[in-house]
Protein backbone atom coordinates (compact mmCIF):
# COMPACT_ATOMS: atom_id res chain seq x y z
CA UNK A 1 -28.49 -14.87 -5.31
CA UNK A 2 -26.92 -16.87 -7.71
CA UNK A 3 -30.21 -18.42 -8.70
CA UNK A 4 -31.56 -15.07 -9.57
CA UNK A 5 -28.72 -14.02 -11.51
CA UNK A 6 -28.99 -16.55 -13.70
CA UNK A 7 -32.58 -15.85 -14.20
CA UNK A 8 -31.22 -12.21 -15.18
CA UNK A 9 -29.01 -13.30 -17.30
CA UNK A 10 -31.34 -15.23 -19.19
CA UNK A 11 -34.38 -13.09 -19.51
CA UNK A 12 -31.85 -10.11 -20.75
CA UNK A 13 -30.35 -12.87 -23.16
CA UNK A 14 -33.52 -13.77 -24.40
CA UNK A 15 -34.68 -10.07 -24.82
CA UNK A 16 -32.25 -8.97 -27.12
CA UNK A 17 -32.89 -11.39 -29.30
CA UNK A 18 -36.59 -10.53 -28.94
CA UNK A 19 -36.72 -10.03 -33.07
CA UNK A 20 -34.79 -12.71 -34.42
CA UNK A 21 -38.25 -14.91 -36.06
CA UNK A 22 -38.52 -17.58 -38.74
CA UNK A 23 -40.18 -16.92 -41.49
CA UNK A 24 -43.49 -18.42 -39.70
CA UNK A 25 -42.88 -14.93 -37.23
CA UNK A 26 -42.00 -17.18 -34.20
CA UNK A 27 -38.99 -16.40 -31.91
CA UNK A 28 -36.09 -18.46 -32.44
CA UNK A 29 -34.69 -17.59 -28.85
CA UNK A 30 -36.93 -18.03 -25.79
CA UNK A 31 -36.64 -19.81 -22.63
CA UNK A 32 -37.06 -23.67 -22.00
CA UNK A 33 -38.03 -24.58 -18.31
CA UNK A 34 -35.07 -25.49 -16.22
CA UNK A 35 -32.05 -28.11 -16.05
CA UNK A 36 -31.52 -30.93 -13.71
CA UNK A 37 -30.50 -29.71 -10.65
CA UNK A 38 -27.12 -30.20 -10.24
CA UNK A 39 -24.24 -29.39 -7.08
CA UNK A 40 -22.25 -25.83 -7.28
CA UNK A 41 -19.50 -25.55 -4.24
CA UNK A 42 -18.96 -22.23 -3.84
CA UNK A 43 -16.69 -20.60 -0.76
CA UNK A 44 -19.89 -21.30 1.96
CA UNK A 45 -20.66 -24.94 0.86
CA UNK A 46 -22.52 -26.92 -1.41
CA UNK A 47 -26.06 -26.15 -2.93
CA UNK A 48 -28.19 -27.13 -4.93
CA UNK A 49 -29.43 -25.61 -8.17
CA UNK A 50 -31.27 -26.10 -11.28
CA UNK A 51 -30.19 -23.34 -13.79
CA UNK A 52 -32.90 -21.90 -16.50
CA UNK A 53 -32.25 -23.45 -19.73
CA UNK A 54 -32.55 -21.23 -23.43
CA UNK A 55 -34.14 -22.90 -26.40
CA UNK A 56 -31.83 -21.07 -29.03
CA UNK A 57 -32.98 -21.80 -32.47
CA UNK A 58 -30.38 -19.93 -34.58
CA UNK A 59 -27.84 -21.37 -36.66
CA UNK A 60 -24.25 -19.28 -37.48
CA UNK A 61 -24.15 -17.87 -40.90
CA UNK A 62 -20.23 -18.37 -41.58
CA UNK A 63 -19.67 -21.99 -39.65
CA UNK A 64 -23.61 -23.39 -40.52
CA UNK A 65 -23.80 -24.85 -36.65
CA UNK A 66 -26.59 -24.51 -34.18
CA UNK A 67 -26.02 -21.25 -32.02
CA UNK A 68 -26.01 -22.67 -28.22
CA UNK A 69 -26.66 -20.21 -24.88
CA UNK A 70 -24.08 -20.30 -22.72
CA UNK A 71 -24.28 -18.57 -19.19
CA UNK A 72 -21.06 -16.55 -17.91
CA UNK A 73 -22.27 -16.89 -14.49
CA UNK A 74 -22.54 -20.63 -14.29
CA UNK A 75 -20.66 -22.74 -17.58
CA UNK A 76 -22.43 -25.36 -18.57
CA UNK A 77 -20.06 -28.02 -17.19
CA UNK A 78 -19.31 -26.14 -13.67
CA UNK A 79 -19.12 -27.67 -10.74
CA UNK A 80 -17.02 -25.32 -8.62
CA UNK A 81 -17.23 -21.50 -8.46
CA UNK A 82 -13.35 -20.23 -9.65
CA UNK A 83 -12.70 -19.06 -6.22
CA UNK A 84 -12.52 -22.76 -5.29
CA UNK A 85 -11.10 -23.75 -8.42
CA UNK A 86 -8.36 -21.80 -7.50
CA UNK A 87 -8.17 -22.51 -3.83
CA UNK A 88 -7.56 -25.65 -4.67
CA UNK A 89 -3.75 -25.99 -6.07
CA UNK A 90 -3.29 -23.38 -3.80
CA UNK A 91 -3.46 -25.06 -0.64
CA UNK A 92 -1.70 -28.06 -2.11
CA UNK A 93 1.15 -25.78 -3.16
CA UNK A 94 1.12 -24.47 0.48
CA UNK A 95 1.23 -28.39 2.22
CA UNK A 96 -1.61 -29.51 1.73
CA UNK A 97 -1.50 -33.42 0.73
CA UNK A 98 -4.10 -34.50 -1.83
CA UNK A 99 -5.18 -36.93 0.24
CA UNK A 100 -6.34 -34.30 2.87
CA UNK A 101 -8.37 -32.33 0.77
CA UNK A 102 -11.81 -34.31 1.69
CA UNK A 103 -11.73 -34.24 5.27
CA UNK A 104 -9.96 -30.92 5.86
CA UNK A 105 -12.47 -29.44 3.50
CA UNK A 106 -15.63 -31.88 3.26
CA UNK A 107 -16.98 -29.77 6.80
CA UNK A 108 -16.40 -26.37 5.59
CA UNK A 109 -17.89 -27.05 1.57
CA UNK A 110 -19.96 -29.82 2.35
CA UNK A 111 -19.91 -33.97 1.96
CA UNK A 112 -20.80 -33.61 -1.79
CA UNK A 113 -18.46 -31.45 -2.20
CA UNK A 114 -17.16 -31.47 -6.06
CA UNK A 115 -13.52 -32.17 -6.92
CA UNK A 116 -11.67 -32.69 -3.75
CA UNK A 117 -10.12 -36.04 -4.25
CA UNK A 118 -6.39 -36.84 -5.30
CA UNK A 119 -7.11 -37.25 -8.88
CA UNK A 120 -9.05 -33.76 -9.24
CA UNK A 121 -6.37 -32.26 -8.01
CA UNK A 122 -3.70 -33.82 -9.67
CA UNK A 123 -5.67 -32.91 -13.24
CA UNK A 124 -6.11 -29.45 -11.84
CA UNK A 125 -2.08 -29.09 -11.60
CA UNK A 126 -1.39 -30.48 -15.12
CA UNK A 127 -2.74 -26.99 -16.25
CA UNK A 128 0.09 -25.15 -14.36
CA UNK A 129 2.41 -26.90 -17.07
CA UNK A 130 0.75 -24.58 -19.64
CA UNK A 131 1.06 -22.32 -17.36
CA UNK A 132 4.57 -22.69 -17.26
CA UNK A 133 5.75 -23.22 -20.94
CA UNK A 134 3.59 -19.73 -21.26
CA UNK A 135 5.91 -17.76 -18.88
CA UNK A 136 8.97 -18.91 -20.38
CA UNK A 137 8.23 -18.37 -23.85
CA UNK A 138 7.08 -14.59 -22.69
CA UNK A 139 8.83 -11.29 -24.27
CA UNK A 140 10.66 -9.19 -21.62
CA UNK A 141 10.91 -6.30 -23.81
CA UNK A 142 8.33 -4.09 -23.24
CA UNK A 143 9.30 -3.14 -19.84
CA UNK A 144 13.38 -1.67 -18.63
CA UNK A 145 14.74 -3.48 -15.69
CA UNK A 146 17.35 -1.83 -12.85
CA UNK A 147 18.15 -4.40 -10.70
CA UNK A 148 18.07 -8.36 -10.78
CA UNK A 149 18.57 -11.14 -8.37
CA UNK A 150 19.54 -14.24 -9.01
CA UNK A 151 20.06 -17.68 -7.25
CA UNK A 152 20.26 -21.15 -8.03
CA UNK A 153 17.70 -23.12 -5.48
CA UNK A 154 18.31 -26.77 -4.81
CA UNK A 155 15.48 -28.79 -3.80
CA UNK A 156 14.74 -32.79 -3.31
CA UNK A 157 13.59 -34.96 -5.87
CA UNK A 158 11.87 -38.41 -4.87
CA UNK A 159 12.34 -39.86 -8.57
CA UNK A 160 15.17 -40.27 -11.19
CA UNK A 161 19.08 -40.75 -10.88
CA UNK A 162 19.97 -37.06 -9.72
CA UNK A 163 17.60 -36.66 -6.48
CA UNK A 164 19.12 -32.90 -6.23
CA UNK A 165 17.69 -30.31 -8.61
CA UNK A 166 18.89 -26.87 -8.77
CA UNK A 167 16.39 -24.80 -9.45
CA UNK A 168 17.89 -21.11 -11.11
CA UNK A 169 15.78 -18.42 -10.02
CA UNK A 170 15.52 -14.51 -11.39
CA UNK A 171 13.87 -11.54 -10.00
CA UNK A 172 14.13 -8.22 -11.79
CA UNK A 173 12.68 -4.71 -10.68
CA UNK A 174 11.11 -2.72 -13.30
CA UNK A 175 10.84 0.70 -14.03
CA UNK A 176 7.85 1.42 -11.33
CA UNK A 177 9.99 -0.05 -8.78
CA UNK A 178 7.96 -3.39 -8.64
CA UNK A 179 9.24 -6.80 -8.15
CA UNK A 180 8.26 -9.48 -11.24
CA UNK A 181 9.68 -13.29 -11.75
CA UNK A 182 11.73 -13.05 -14.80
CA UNK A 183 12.86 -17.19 -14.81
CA UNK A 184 12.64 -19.99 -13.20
CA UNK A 185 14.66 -23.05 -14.96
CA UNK A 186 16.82 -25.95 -14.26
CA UNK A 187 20.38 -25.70 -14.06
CA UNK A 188 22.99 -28.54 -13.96
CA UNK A 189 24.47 -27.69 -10.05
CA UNK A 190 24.49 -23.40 -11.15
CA UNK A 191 27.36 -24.44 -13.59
CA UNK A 192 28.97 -21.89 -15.93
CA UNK A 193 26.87 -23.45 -19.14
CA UNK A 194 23.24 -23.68 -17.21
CA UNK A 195 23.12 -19.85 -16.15
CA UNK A 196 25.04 -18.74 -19.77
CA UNK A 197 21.70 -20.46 -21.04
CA UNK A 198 19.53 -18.83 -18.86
CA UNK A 199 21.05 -15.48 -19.38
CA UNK A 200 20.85 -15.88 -23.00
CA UNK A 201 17.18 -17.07 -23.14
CA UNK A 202 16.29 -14.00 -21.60
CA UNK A 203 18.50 -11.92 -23.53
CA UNK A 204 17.03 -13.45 -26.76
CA UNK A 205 13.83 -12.49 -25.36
CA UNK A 206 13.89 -9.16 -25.16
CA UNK A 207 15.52 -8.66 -21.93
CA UNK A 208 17.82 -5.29 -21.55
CA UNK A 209 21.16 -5.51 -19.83
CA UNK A 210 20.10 -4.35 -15.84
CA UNK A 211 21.97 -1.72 -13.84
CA UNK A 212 23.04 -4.14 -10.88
CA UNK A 213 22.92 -7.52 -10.54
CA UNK A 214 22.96 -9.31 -7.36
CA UNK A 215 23.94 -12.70 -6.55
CA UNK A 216 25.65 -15.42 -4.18
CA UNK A 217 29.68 -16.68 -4.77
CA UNK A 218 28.66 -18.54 -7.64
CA UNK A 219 31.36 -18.58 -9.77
CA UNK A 220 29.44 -20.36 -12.67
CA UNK A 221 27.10 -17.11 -12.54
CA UNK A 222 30.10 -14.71 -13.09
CA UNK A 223 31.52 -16.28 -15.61
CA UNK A 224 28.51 -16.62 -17.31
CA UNK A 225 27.41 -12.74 -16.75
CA UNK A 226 30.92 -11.88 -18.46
CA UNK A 227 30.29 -13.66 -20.91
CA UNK A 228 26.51 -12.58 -21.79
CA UNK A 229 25.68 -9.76 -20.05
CA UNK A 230 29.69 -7.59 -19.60
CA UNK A 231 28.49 -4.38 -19.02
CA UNK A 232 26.26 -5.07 -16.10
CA UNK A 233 27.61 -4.07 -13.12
CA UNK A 234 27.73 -6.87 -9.55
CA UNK A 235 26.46 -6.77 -6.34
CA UNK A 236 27.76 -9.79 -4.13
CA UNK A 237 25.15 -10.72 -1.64
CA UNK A 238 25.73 -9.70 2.10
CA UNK A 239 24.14 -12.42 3.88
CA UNK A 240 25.75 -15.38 1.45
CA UNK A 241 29.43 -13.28 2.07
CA UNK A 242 29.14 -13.11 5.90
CA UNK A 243 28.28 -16.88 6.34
CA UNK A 244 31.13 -17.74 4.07
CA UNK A 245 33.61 -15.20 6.48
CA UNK A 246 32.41 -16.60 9.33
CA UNK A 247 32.71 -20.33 8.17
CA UNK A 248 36.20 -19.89 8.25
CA UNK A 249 36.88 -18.14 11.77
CA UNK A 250 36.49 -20.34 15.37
CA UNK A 251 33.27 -20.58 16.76
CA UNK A 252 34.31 -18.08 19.46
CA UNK A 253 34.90 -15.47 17.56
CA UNK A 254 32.25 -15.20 15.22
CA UNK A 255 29.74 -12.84 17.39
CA UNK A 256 32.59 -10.56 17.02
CA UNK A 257 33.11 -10.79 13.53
CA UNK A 258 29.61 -10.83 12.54
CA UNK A 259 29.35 -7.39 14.10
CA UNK A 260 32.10 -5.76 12.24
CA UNK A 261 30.88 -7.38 9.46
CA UNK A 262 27.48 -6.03 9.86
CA UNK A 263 29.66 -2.67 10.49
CA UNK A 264 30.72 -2.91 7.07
CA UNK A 265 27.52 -3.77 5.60
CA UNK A 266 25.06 -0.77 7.07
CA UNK A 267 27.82 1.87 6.93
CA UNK A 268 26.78 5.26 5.93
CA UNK A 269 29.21 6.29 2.93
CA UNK A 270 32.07 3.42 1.13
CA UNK A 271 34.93 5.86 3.08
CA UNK A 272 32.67 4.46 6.67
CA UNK A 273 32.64 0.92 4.73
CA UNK A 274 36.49 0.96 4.14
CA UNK A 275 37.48 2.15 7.49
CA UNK A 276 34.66 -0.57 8.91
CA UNK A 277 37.17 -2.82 6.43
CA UNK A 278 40.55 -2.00 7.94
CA UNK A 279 39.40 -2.50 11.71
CA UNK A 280 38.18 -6.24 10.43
CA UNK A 281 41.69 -7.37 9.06
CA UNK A 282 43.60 -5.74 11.92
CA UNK A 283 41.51 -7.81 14.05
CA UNK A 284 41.16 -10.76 12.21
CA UNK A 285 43.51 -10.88 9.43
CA UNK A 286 46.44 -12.05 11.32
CA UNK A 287 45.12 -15.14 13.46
CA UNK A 288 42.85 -16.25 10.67
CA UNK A 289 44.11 -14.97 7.00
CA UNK A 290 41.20 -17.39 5.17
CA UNK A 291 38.65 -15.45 6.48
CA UNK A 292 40.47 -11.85 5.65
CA UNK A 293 40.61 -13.35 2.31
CA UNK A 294 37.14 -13.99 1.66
CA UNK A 295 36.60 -10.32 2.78
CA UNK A 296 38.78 -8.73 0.56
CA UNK A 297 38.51 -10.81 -2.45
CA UNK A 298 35.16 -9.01 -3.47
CA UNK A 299 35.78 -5.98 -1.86
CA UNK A 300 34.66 -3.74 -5.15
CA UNK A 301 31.24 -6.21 -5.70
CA UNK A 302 30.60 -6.27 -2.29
CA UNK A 303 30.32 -2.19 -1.99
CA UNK A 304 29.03 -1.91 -5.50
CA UNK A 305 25.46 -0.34 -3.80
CA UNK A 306 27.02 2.88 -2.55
CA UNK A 307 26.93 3.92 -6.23
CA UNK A 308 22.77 3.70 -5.96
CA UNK A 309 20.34 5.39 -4.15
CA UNK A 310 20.36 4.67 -0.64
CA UNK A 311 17.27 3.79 -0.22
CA UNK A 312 17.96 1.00 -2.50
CA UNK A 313 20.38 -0.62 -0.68
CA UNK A 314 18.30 -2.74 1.68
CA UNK A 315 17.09 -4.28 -1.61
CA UNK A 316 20.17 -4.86 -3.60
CA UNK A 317 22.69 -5.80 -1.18
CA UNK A 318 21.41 -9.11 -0.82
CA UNK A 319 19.44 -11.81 -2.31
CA UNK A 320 16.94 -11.84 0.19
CA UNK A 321 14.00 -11.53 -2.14
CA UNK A 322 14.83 -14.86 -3.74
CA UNK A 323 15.60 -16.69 -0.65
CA UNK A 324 12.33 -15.57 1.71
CA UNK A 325 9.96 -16.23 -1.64
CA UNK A 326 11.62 -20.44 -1.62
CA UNK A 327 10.50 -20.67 2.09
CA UNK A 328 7.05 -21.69 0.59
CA UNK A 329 9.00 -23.90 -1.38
CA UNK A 330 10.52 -25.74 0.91
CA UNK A 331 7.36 -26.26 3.02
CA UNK A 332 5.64 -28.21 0.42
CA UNK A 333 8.61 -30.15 -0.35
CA UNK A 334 8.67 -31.20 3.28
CA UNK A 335 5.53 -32.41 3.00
CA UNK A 336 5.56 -34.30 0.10
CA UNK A 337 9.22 -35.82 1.22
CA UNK A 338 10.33 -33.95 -2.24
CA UNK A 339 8.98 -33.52 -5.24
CA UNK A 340 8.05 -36.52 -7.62
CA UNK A 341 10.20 -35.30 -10.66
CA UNK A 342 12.33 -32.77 -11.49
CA UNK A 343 9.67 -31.61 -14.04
CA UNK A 344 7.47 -31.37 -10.94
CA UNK A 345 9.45 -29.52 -8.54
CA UNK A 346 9.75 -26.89 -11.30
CA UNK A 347 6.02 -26.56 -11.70
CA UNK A 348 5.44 -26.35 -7.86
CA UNK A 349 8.60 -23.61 -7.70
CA UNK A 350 6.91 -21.70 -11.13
CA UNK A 351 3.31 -21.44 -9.48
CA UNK A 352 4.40 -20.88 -5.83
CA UNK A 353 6.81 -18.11 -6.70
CA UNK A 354 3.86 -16.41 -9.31
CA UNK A 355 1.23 -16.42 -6.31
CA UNK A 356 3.75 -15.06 -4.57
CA UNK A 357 4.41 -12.19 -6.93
CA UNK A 358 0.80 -10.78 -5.79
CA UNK A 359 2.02 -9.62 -2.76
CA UNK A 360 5.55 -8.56 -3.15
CA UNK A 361 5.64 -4.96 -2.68
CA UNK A 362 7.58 -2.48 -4.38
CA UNK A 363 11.15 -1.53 -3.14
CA UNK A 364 11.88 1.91 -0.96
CA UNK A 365 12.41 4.87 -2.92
CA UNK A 366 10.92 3.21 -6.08
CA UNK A 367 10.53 6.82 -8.13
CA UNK A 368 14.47 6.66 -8.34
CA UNK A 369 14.40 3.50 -10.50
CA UNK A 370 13.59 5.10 -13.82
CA UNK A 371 16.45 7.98 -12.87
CA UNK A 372 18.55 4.97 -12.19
CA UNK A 373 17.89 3.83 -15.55
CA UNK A 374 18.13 7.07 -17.19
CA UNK A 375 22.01 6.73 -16.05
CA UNK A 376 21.94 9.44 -13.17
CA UNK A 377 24.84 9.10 -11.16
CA UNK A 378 25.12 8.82 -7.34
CA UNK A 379 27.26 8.62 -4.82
CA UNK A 380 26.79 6.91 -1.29
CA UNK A 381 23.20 7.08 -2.19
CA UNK A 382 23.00 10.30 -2.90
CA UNK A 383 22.32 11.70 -6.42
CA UNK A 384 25.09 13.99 -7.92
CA UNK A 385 24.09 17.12 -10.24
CA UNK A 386 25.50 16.96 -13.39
CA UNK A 387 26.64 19.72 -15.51
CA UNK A 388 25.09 21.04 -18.44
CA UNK A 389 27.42 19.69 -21.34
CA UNK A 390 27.14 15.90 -19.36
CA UNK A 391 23.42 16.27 -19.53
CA UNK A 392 23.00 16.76 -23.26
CA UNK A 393 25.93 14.08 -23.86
CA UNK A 394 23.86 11.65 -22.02
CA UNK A 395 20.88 12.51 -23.90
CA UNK A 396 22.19 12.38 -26.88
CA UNK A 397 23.40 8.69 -26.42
């Protein structure tokens, strides 16, 4: 099939240049036997195949050079079809050692195989750097965002003085309700400075300030968010909160707690979440104050989702998205004992987290997003009319 193709591609090539002649009236474009044969892996193996070559006497009028043929279907320096090409980092990004490539795949493309040895691959993921200094030089502002969710990451590195990198991650939802990877940086252990850069780059890039943000107990990440982004409103993450509660409480107890606290969480309007609230420190509060205190320190971020639609919250009131996307992340690092350099654990992160984008789907109720955006007010998820005169004030801002 791909033989034939080629022989399409040519003959309809060659026919539309049917009437470019010298001045002697002979065609300057017509074909010229075949090439060497030469291996193609494709997703079924190796073959064999000797592609039809064009004898393409023309020369460009503005740069003076020789006008050369050059097939779509099969570049003249392929060895791989781009399926494989891109199957390739792929599975490497997903544990796959380098030096595995050639017998886990040498059966299923073939002994001749092209480009499965260590060095192919490592040349193949030099091009995610590209890749990478392309995404963060991006403009964000030609799409609104409602929610983000940030984290800072920290993963192994094999090489260098500091063997801990923390790796600060965004996630924003836009308009259509779909999840996109907004940045993915390094940050000096998530300290004030490192996400005030972050939050700044993206700010200077086009980036709108967000309804909600949502994030862990950072307190470099607050201070930096007052500092860049004051208006936006906080969302502390659930499961990051009820860890910390429970850290400080007895073994024993902590079933216990982690059911009110859960009570809290998935209650149906902030008066059910407040009551939920009271029960906790009556039974808690008194044996073990630390833990009460941890509660009700971030009592207002920790509810902030009641004021969006409820079928929002099982989105926003944690930073779940961030933290089931780096489980990929930390399989490769497994396998590789760590990354090599910092450099490289931020490539592997960038290009695991952008396959990954593919098949995050779009949050619950995502035709409320652009009314969230628009400013419409709810309450315990549900939206409240506004009058007439609060309407065209709104509008008119």
């Amino acid at each position: 099939m791909i033989a034939q193709a080629l022989e399409v591609e040519v003959a309809d090539y060659v026919e539309r240049h049917q009437d470019d002649l010298d001045e002697h009236g002979h065609r300057l474009v017509r074909r010229n036997g075949k090439g060497k044969a030469r291996g193609l892996t494709v997703g079924s193996g190796t073959i064999r195949l000797r592609a039809p070559r064009v004898d393409d006497r023309r020369t460009d009028p503005e740069s003076g050079r020789r006008v050369r043929f050059s097939s779509r279907i099969l570049p003249r320096y392929a060895r791989r079809s781009p399926k494989v090409t891109e199957l390739l980092p792929a599975l490497y990004l997903r544990g796959l050692s380098t030096g595995d490539f050639a017998p886990a795949l040498g059966d299923l493309l073939g002994e001749d195989a092209a480009g499965l040895s260590a060095a192919s691959i490592a040349r193949l993921s030099k091009e995610w750097e590209a890749d990478y200094e392309a995404f963060r030089q991006r403009r964000l502002d030609f799409a609104r965002y409602a929610y983000l969710w940030v984290d800072g990451i920290h993963l192994c590195v094999r090489l260098g003085e500091d063997r801990d990198l923390c790796c600060l991650v965004v996630i924003g939802v836009r308009s259509d309700g779909v999840k996109e990877l907004l940045a993915v940086t390094d940050g000096y252990r998530e300290s004030a400075e490192s996400w005030a850069d972050l939050l700044r780059d993206l700010k200077a890039r086009g980036l709108r300030p967000p309804k909600l943000l949502t994030g862990d107990g950072a307190l470099g990440l607050w201070a930096a968010l007052r500092d860049v982004f004051p208006e936006v409103r906080t969302q502390r993450c659930w499961v990051h909160k009820i860890a910390n509660v429970l850290d400080a409480l007895p073994k024993r107890t902590q079933p216990k707690a982690k059911r009110a606290l859960h009570e809290i969480m998935e209650a149906e309007s902030r008066a059910d979440a407040e009551a939920a609230m009271s029960e906790f420190r009556e039974q808690f509060a008194v044996k073990w104050p630390k833990a009460w205190e941890k509660l009700e320190k971030d009592k207002a971020a920790l509810l902030a989702f009641f004021d969006f639609p409820a079928e929002h919250w099982l989105h926003i009131r944690t930073t779940n998205p961030i933290e089931s996307s780096f489980a990929g992340v930390r399989l490769r690092t497994r396998v590789t004992k760590g990354a090599g350099s910092r450099q490289a654990a931020l490539m592997m992160t960038y290009k695991l987290l952008d396959s990954l984008q593919e098949r995050w789907r779009r949050i619950n109720g995502h035709e409320l997003v652009a009314e969230v955006l628009d400013g419409a007010t709810f309450k315990d998820g549900i939206k409240l009319e506004e009058d007439d005169d609060r309407r065209d004030e709104r509008v008119a801002a």
